[in-house]
Protein backbone atom coordinates (compact mmCIF):
# COMPACT_ATOMS: atom_id res chain seq x y z
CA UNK A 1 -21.07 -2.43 13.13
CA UNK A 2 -17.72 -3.87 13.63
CA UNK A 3 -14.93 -1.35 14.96
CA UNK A 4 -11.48 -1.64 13.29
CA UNK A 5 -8.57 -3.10 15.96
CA UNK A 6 -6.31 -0.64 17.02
CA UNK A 7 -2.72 -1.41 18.23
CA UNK A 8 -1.45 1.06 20.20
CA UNK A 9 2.04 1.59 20.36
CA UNK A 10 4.63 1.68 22.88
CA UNK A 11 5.38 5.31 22.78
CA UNK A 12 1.25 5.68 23.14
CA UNK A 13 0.92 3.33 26.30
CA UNK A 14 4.15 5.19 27.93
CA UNK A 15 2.62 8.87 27.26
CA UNK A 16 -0.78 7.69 28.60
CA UNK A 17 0.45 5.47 31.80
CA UNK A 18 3.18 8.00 32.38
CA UNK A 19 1.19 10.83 32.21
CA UNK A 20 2.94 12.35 29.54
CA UNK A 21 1.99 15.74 27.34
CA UNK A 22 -0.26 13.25 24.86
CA UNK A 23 -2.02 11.04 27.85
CA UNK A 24 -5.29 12.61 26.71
CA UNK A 25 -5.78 11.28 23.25
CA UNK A 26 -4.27 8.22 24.37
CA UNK A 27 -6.82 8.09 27.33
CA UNK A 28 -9.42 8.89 24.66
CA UNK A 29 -8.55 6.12 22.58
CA UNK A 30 -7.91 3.01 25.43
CA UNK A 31 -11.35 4.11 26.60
CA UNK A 32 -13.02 4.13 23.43
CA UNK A 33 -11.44 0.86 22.22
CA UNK A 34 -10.12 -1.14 25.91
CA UNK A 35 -11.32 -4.98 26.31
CA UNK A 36 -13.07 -4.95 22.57
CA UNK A 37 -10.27 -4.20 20.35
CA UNK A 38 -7.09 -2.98 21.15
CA UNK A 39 -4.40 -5.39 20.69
CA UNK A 40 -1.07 -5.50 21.55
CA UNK A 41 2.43 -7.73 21.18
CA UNK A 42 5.10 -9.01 23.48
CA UNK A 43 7.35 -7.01 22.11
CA UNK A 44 5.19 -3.55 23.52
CA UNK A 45 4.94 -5.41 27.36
CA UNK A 46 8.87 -5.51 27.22
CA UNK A 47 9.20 -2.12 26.04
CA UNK A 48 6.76 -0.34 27.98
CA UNK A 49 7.74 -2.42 31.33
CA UNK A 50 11.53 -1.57 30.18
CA UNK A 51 11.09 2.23 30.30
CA UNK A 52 8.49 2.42 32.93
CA UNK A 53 10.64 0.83 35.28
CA UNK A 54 13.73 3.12 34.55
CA UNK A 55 11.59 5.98 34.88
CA UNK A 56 8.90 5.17 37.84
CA UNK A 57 10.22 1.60 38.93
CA UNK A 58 9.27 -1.96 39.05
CA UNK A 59 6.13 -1.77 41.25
CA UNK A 60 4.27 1.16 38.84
CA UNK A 61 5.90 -0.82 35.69
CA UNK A 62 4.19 -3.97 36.86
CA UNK A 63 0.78 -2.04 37.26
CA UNK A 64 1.41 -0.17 34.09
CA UNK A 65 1.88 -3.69 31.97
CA UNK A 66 -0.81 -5.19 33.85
CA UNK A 67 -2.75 -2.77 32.22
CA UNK A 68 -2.16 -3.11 29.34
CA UNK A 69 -2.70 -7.15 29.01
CA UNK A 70 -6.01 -6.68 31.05
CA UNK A 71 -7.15 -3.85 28.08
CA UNK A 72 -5.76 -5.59 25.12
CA UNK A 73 -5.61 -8.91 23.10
CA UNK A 74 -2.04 -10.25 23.15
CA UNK A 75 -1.39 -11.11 19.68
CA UNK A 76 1.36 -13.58 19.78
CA UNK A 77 4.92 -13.12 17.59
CA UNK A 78 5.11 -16.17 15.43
CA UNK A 79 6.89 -17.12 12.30
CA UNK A 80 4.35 -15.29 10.09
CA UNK A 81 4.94 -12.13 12.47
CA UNK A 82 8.79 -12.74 12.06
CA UNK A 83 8.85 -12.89 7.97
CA UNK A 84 6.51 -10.29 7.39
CA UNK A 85 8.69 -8.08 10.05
CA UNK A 86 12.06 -8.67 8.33
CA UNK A 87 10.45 -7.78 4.77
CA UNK A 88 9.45 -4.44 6.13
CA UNK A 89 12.78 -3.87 8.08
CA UNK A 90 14.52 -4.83 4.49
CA UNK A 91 12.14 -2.25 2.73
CA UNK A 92 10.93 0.25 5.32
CA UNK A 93 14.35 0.19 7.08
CA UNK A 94 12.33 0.46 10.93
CA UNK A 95 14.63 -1.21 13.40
CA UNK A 96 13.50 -4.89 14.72
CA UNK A 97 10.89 -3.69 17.65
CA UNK A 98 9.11 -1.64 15.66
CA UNK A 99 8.78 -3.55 12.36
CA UNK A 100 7.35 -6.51 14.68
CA UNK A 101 5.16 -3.92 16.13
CA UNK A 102 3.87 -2.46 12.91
CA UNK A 103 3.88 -6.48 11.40
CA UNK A 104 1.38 -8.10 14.42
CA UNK A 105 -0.45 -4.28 13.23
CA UNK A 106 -0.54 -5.20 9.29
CA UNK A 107 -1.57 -9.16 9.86
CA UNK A 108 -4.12 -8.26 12.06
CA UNK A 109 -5.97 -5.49 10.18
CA UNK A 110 -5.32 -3.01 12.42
CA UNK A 111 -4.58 1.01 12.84
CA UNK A 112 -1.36 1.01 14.49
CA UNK A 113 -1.41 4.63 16.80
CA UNK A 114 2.01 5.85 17.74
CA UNK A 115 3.85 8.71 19.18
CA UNK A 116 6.98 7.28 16.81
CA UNK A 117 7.99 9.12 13.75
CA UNK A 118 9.72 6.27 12.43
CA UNK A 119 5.76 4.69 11.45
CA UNK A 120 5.10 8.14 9.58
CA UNK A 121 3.80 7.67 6.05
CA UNK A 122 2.95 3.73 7.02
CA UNK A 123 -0.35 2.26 5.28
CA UNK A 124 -2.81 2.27 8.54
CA UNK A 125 -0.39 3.65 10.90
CA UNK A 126 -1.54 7.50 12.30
CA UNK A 127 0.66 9.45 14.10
CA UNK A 128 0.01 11.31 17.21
């Protein structure tokens, strides 16, 4: 039986690394899905290293982003990514990030899991 990708989002990797109030269904998922078929983009590593640092510093966002690319599959942004993110900016109106998040999602057939509001109501995208 082959289990769907997942892509977890920034806002999902922050809450579960940072020990936020929804770590546990985070922690849930990552365990359920880590080295097999999570994947993630570039554009996540900057984010979550971004507001990890602010928050905890350099050393735990280093760890944190380690993390991640040792649990995922880094799905790289190319020109395919890029188009298919600006048509659903255009339509969708989600900001750059997170229509490049939700594009490397859509290409690569896979449930995009966020803590963001702005992917509520998106084909394959659940909320938590």
């Amino acid at each position: 039986m082959t289990t769907q990708s997942v892509l977890i989002d920034s806002s999902g990797w922050i809450e579960f690394l940072g020990d936020g109030q929804k770590a546990a269904p985070f922690a849930r998922l990552i365990r359920k899905h880590a080295r097999q078929s999570i994947i993630a983009s570039p554009v996540i590593i900057y984010e979550v290293f971004r507001r990890m640092k602010i928050t905890f510093g350099e050393a735990r966002a280093s760890k944190a982003v380690a993390y991640i690319i040792s649990n995922s599959t880094l799905k790289d942004v190319d020109c395919r990514v890029a188009l298919d993110a600006a048509k659903i900016s255009t339509t969708r109106g989600l900001a750059l990030a997170d229509s490049l998040i939700y594009s490397t999602a859509r290409l690569n057939n896979a449930l995009l899991v966020s803590c963001d509001n702005h992917f509520k109501g998106l084909k394959d995208a659940q909320i938590i």
